[in-house]
Protein backbone atom coordinates (compact mmCIF):
# COMPACT_ATOMS: atom_id res chain seq x y z
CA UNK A 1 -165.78 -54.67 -32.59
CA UNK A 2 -165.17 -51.42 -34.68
CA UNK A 3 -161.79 -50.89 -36.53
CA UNK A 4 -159.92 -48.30 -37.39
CA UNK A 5 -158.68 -47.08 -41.00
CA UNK A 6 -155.92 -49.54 -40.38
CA UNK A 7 -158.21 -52.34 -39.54
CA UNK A 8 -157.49 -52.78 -36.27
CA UNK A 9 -159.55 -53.91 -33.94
CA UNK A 10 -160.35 -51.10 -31.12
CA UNK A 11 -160.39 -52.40 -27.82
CA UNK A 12 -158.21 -55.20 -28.76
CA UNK A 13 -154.67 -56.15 -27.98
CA UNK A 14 -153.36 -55.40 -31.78
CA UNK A 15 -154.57 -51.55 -31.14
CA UNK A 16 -152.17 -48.97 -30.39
CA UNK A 17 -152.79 -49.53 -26.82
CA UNK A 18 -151.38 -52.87 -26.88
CA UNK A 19 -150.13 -52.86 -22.69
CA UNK A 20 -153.20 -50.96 -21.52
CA UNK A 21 -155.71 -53.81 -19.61
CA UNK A 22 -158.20 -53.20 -17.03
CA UNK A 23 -159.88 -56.41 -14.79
CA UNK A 24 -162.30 -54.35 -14.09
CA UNK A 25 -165.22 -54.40 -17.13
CA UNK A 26 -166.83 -50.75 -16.06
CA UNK A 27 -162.77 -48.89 -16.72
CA UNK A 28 -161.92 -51.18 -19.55
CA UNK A 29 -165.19 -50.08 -21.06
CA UNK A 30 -164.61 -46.42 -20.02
CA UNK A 31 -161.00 -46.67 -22.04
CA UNK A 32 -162.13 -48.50 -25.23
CA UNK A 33 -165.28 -46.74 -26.12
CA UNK A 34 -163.45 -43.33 -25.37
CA UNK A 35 -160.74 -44.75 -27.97
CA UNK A 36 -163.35 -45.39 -30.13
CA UNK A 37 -164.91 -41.90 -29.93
CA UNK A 38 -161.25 -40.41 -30.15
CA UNK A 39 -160.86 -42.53 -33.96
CA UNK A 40 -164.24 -41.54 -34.98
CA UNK A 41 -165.75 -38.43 -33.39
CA UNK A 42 -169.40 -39.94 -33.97
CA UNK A 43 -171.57 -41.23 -31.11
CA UNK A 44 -173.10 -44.27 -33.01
CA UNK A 45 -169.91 -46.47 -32.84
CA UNK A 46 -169.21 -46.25 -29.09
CA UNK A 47 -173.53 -46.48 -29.01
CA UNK A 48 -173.17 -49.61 -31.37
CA UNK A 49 -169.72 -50.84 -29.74
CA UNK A 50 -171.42 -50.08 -26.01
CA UNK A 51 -174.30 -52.93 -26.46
CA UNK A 52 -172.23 -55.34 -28.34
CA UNK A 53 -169.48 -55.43 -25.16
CA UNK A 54 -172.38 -55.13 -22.37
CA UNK A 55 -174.09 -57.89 -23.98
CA UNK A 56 -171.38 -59.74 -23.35
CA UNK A 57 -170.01 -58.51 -20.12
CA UNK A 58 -173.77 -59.40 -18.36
CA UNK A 59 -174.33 -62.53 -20.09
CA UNK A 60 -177.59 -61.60 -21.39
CA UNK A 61 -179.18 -62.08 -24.83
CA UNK A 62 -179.52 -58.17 -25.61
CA UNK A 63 -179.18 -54.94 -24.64
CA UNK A 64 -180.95 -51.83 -25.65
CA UNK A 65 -179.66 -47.92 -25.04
CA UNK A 66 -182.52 -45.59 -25.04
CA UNK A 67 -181.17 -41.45 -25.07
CA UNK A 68 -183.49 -38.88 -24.59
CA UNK A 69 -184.90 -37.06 -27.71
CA UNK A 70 -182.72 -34.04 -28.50
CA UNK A 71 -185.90 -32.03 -29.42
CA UNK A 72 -188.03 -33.75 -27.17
CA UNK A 73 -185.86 -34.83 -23.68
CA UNK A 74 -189.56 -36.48 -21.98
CA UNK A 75 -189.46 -38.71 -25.00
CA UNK A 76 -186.60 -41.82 -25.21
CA UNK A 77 -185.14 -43.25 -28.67
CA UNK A 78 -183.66 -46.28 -28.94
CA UNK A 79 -180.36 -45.38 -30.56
CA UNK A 80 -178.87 -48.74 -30.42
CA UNK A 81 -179.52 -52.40 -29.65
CA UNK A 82 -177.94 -55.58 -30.08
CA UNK A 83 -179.24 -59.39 -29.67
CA UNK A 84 -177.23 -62.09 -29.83
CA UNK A 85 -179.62 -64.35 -32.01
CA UNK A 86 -179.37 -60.67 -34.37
CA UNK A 87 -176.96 -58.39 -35.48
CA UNK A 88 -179.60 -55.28 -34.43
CA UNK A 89 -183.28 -55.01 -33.57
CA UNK A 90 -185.41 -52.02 -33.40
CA UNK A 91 -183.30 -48.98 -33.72
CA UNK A 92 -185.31 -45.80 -33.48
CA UNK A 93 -188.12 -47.47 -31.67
CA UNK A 94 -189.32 -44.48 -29.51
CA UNK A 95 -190.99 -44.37 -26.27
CA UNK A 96 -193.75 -41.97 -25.56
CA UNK A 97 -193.52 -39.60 -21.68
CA UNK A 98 -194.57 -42.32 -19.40
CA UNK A 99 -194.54 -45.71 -21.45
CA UNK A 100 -192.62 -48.43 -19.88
CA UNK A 101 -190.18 -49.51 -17.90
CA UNK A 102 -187.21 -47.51 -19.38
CA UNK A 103 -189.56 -43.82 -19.13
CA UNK A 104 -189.73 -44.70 -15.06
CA UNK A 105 -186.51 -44.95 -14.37
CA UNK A 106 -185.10 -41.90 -16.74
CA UNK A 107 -187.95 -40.06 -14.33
CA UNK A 108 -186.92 -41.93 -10.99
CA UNK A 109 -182.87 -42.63 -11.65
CA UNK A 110 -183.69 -45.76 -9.76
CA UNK A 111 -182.89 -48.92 -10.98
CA UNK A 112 -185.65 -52.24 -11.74
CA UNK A 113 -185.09 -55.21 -12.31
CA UNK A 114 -188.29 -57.40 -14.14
CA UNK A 115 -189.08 -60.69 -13.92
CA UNK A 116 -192.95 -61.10 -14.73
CA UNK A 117 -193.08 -60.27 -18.49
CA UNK A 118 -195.32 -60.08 -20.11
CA UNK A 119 -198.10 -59.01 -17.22
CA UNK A 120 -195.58 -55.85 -15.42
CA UNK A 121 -197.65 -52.77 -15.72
CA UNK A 122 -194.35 -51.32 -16.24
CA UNK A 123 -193.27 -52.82 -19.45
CA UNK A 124 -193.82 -51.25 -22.40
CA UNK A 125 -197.19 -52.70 -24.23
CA UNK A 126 -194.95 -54.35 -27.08
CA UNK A 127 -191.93 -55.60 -24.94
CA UNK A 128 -191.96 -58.35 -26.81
CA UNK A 129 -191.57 -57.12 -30.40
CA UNK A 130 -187.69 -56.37 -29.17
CA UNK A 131 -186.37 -59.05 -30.70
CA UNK A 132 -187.09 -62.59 -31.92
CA UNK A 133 -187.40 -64.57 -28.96
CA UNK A 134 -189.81 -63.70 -25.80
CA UNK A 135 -188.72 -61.46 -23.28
CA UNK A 136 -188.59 -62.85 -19.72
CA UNK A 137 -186.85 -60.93 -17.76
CA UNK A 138 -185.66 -56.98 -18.24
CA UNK A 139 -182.73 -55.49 -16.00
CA UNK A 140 -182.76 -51.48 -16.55
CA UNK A 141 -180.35 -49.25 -15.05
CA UNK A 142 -180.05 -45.20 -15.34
CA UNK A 143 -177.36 -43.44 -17.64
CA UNK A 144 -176.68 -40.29 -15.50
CA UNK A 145 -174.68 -37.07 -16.92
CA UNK A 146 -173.56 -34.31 -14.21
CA UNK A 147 -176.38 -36.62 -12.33
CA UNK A 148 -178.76 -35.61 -14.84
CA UNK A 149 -180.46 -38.21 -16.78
CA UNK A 150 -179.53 -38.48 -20.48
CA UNK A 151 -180.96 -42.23 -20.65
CA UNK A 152 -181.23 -46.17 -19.29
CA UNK A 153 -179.51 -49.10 -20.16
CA UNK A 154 -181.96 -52.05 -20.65
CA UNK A 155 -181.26 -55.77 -20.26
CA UNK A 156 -183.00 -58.36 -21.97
CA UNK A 157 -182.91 -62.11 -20.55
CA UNK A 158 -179.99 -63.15 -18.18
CA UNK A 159 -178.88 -66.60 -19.95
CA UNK A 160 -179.29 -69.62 -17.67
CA UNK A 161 -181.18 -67.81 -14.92
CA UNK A 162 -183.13 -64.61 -13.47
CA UNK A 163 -181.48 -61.17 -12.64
CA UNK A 164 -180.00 -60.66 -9.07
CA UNK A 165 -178.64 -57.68 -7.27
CA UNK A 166 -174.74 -58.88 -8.58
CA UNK A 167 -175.65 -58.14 -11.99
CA UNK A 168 -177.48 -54.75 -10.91
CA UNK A 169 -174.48 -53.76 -9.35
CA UNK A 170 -172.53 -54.55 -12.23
CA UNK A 171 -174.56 -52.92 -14.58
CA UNK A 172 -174.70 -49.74 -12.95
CA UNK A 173 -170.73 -49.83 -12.49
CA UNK A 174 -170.86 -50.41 -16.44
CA UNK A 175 -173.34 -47.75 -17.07
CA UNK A 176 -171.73 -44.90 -14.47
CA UNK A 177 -168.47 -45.34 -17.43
CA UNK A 178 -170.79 -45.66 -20.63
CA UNK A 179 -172.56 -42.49 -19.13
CA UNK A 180 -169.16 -40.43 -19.18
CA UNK A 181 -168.52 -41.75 -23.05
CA UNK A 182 -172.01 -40.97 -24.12
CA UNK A 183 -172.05 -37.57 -22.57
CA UNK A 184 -168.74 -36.48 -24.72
CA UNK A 185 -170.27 -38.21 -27.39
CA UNK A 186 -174.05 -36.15 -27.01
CA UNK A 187 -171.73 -32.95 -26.68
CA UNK A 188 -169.53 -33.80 -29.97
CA UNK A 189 -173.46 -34.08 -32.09
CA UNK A 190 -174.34 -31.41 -30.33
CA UNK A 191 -172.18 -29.03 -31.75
CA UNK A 192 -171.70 -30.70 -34.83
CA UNK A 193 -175.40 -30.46 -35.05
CA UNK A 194 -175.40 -26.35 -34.00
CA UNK A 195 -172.62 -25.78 -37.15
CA UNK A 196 -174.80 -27.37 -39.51
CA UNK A 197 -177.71 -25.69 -38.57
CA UNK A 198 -175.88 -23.05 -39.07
CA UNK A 199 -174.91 -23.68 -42.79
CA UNK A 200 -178.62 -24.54 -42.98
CA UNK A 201 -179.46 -20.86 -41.96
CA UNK A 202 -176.85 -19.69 -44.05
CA UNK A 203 -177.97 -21.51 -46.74
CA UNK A 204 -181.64 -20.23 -46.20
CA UNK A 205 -180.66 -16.56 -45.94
CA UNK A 206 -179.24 -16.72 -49.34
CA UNK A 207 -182.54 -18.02 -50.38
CA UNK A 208 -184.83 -15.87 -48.49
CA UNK A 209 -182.74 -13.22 -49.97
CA UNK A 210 -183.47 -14.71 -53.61
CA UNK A 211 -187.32 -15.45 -52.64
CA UNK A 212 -187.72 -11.98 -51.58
CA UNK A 213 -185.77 -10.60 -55.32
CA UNK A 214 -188.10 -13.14 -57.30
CA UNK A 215 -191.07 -14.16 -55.58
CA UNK A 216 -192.37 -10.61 -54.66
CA UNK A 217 -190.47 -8.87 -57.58
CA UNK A 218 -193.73 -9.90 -59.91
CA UNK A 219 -196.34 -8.80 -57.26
CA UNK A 220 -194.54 -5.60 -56.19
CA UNK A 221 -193.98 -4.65 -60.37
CA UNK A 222 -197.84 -5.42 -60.82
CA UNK A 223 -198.89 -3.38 -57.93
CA UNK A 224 -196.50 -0.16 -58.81
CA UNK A 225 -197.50 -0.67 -62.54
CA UNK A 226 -201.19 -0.56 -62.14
CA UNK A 227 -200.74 2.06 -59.49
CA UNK A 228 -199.39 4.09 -61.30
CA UNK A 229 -202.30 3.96 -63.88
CA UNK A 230 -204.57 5.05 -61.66
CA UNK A 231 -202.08 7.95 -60.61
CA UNK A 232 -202.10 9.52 -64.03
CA UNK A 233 -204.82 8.16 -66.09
CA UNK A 234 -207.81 7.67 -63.75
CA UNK A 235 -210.02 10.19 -65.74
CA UNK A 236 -209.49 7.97 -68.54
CA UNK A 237 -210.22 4.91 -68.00
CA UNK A 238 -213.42 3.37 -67.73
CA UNK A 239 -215.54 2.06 -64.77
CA UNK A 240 -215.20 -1.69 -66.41
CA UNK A 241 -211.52 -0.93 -66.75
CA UNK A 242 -210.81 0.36 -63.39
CA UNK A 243 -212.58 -2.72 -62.08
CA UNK A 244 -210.42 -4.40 -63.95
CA UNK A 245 -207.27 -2.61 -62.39
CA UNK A 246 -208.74 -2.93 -58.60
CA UNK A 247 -208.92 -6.74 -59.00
CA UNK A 248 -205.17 -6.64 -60.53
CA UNK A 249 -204.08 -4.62 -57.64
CA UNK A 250 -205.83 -6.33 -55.05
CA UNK A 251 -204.88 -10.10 -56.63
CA UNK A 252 -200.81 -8.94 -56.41
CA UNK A 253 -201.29 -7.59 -52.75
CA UNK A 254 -202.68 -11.20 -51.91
CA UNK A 255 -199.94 -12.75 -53.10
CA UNK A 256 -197.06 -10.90 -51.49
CA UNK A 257 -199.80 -10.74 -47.94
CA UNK A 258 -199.29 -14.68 -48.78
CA UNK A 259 -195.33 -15.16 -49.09
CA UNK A 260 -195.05 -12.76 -46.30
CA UNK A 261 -197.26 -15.05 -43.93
CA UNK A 262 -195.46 -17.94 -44.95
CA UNK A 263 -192.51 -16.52 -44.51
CA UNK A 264 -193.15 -15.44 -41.15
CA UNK A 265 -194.44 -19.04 -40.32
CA UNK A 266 -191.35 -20.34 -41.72
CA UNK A 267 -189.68 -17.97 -39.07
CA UNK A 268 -191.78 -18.86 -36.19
CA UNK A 269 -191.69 -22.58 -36.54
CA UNK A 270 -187.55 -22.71 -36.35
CA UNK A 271 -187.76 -20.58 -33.24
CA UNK A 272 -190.66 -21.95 -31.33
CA UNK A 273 -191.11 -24.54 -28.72
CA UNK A 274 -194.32 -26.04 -28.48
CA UNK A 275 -196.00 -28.96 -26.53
CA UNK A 276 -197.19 -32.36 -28.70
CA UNK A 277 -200.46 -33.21 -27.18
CA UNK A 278 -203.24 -36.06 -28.83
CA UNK A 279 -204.38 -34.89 -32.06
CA UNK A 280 -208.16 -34.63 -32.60
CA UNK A 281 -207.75 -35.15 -36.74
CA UNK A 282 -210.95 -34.79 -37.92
CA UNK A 283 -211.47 -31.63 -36.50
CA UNK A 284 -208.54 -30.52 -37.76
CA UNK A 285 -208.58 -31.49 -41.27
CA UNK A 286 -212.05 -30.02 -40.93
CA UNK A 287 -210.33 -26.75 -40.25
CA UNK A 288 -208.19 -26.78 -43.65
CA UNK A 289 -211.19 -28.17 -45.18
CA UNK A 290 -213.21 -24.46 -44.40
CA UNK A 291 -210.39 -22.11 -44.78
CA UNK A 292 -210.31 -23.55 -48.73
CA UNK A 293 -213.71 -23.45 -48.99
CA UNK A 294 -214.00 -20.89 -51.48
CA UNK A 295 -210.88 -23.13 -53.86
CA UNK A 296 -212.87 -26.06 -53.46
CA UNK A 297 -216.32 -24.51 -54.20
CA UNK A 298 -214.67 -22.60 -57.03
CA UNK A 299 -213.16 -25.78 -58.72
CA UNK A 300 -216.32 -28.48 -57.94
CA UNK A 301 -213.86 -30.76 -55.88
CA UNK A 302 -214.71 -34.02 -54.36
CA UNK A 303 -213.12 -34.74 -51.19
CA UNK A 304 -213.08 -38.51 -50.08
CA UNK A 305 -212.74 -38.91 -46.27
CA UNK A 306 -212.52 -41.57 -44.21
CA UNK A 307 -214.43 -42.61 -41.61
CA UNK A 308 -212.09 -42.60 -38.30
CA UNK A 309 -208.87 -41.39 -38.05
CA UNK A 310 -205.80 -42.84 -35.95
CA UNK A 311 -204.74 -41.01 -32.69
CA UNK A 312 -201.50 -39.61 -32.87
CA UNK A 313 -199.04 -36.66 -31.02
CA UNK A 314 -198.55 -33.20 -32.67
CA UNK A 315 -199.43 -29.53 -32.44
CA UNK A 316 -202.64 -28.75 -33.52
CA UNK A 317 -202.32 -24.92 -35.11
CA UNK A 318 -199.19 -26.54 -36.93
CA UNK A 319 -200.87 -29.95 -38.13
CA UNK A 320 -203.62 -27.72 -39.75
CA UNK A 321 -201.63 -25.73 -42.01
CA UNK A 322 -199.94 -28.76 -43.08
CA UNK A 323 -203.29 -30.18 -44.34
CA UNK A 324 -204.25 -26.91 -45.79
CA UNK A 325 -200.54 -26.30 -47.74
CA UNK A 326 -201.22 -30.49 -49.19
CA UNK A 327 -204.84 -29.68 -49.97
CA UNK A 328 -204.66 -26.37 -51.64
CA UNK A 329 -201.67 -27.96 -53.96
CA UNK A 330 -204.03 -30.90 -55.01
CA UNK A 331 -207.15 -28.18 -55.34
CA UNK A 332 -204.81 -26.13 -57.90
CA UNK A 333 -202.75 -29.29 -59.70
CA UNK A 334 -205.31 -32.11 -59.62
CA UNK A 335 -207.46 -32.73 -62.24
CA UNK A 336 -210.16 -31.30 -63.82
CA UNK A 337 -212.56 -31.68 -61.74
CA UNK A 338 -210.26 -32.39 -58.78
CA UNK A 339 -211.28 -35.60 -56.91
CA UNK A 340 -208.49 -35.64 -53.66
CA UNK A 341 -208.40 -38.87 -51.13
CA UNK A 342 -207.11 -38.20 -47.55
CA UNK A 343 -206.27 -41.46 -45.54
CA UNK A 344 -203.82 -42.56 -43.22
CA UNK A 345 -201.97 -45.67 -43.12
CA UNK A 346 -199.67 -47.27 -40.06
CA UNK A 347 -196.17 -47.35 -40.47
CA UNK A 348 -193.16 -48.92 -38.60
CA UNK A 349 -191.73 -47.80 -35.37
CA UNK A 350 -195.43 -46.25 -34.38
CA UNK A 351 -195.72 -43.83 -36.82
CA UNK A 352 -198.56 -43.04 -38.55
CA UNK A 353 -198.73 -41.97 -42.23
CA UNK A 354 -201.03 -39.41 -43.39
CA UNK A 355 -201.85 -38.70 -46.97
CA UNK A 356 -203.25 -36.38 -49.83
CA UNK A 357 -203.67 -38.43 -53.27
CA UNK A 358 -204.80 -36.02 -56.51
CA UNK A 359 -205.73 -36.86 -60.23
CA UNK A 360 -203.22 -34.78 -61.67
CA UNK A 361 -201.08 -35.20 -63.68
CA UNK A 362 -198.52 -35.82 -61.49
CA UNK A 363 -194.67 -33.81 -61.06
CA UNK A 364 -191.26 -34.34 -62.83
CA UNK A 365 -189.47 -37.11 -61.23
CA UNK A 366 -186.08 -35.10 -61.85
CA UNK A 367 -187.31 -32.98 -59.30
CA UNK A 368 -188.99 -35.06 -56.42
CA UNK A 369 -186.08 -34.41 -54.24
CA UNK A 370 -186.56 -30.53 -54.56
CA UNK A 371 -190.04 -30.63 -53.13
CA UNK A 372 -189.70 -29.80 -50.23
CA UNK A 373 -186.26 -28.11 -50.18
CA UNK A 374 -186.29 -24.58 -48.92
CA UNK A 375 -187.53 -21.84 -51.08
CA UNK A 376 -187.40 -24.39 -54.10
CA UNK A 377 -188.14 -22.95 -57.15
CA UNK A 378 -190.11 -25.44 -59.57
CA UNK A 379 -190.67 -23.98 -62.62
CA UNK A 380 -190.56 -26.37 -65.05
CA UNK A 381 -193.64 -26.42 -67.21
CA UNK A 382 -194.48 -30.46 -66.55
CA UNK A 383 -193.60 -29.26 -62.75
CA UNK A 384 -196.06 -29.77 -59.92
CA UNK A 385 -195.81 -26.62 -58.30
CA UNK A 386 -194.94 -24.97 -61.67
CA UNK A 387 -194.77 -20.67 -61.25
CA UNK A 388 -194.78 -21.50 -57.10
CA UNK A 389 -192.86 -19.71 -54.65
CA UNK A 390 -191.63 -22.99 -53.28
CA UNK A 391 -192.03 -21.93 -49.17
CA UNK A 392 -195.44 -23.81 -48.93
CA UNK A 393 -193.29 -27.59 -48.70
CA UNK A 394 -190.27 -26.62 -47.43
CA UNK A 395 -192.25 -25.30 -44.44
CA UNK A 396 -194.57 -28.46 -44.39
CA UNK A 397 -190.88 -30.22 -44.08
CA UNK A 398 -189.82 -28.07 -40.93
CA UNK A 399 -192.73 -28.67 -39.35
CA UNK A 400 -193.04 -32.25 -39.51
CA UNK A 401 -189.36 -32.56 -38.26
CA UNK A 402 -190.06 -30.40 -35.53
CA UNK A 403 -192.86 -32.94 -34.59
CA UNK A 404 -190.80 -35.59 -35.03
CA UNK A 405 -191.92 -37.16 -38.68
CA UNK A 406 -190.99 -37.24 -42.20
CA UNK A 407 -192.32 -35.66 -45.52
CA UNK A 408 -192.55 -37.83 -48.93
CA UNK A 409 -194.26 -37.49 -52.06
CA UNK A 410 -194.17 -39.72 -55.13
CA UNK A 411 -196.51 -39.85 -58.27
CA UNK A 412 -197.10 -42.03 -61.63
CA UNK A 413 -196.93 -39.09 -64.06
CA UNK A 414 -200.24 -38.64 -65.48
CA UNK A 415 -202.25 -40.15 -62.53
CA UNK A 416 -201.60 -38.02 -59.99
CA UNK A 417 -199.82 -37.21 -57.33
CA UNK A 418 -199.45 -38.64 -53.14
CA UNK A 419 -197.86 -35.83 -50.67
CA UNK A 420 -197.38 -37.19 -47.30
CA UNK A 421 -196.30 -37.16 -43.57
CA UNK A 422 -195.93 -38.87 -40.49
CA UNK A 423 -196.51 -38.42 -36.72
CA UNK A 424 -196.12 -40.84 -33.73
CA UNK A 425 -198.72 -43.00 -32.84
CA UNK A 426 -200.67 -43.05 -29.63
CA UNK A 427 -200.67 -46.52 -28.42
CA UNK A 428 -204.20 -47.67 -26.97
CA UNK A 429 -204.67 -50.59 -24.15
CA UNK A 430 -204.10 -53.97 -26.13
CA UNK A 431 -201.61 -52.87 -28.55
């Protein structure tokens, strides 16, 4: 049960709805977890409150609610589950356009009910991870919104015997009222999601607005300033010293060519919708690898690579310049010579962690959590990314969200530094 800043139980007799009682679970449900998102105006309580009570109502050992991904609606998340042996398994476990039981009916709105687990084609490949004990039998039902499918309901083990069609029916009676709660609730983080991404892009005009003032200020100066050398003194200077001037004038161009792109990238990645496929990895950290060439050449860099890489979802084009923006930050901070070690490691929840480990010297702790912050600006002299413009990270960041990971980076000072992200696993046959 939840309380309220009183401590009262909600749902219970002692709450201000002390006469209010349904016999009927599925409108007793519909009134308490609507109370619930009345006191708190967040969906994970009534999502948290909604498997405790169903749990309970069905007689079964757990039950699991899988949404659809905001960013990615083929794609379910597990945003709550509850087992009575536990007080919560597996939040955030997500499944994949087609894996299991819980994908087949969002797709069909049909429900199933399981009884041959493990062996069902249907289940999910590591059904039985859910919670401590072995699942036997699964009872999953459809959460429908305007009869649109926002999610499933899934039941784990009926206590004392199988599933029948009396518990189906009741389930779907439960879920037609947790479906009307949920859907106020997905509308409320909706828009509470919309205002802060617009304080985010509030936020990030002011910066752009500072990037542009700073960042290019130097460039721009350089180019006018050596410009207008050539303007009025090209008769006197010298073929060595207009060299000299070309290569200043052509070095500042690159650099504002360079925030513009990532600016523009920055721009594109916020607005666009693209497709996760399976990630071919080794051809595309062999595509950062050649568009540093030269930096790598240049500085006598080893690159240590390993031998197979781990099949995961993303966006090619997008995955690439993430290697590339890692890579050319350990080519320009590591050591002297650079010697950089890409690897991957598996993570919880099937993620996969990729990584770029230099022999630098490492950044400022102070300022780990500015990283990858939009238009950062790390100038601190023991800093990382000391003199950078700061997009390079904070569009790494964006990036990986969009694809549904995380960034991270972390260093010993004085033996380098480990930048980071993750992706979602593709799960093979025997996993």
């Amino acid at each position: 049960m939840y309380t309220d800043t009183n401590n009262t139980m909600i749902g219970s007799p002692q709450s201000q709805t002390k006469s209010f009682s349904y016999h009927n679970p599925a409108l007793r449900l519909l009134h308490e977890t609507n109370q619930i998102l009345l006191s708190t105006r967040s969906i994970q309580p009534v999502l948290t409150y909604l498997a405790q009570e169903m749990t309970k109502t069905l007689n079964v050992e757990g039950c699991l609610i899988w949404l659809q991904d905001r960013d990615a609606p083929e794609s379910l998340v597990c945003r709550s589950a509850f087992h009575i042996w536990l007080d919560c398994f597996q939040d955030n476990q997500r499944l994949h356009p087609g894996e299991g039981a819980a994908s087949l009916v969002t797709q069909t709105g049909s429900s199933l009910m399981l009884s041959e687990i493990p062996g069902d084609f249907r289940t999910a490949p590591d059904i039985n991870a859910l919670g401590s004990g072995t699942v036997r039998t699964l009872l999953i039902v459809p959460l429908l919104s305007d009869d649109s499918p926002i999610g499933v309901l899934e039941f784990v083990n009926k206590t004392g015997r199988p599933f029948h069609t009396g518990d189906q029916e009741l389930a779907e009676s439960l879920a037609e009222s947790a479906a009307v709660t949920i859907g106020h609730a997905l509308l409320i983080e909706s828009m509470e999601c919309q205002i802060d991404d617009l304080q985010r892009r509030n936020e990030d005009l002011d910066a752009f607005a500072h990037s542009v003032a700073h960042d290019l200020q130097n460039p721009l100066s350089q180019v006018v300033g050596f410009a207008e050398l050539l303007q009025f003194k090209l008769e006197a200077l010298s073929v060595d010293e207009r060299k000299y001037v070309a290569d200043a004038l052509v070095s500042s161009a690159t650099k504002m060519s360079n925030i513009i792109q990532e600016l523009l990238l920055l721009a594109s990645v916020r607005k666009a919708e693209v497709t996760v496929e399976p990630l071919v990895m080794q051809d595309i950290v062999a595509g950062a690898l050649r568009r540093l060439n030269h930096m790598i050449t240049d500085s006598k860099a080893e690159i240590i690579l390993p031998e197979t890489w781990p099949m995961v979802y993303g966006y090619a084009p997008w995955v690439e310049e993430i290697w590339e923006n890692y890579l050319s930050n350990a080519l320009k901070y590591g050591g002297s010579p650079p010697c950089i070690q890409l690897g991957s490691q598996e993570r919880p929840y099937g993620m996969v962690q990729f990584y770029v480990r230099d022999n630098g010297e490492g950044f400022n702790p102070d300022v780990e959590e500015q990283l990858f912050a939009p238009f950062a600006q790390l100038r601190q002299k023991t800093s990382h990314h000391s003199g950078g413009h700061g997009l390079g990270l904070s569009i790494v960041r964006r990036i990986v969200e969009k694809l549904g990971g995380t960034v991270a980076a972390e260093c010993i000072q004085g033996q380098g530094s480990v930048f980071s992200f993750t992706l979602p696993r593709i799960k093979e046959a025997g996993d």
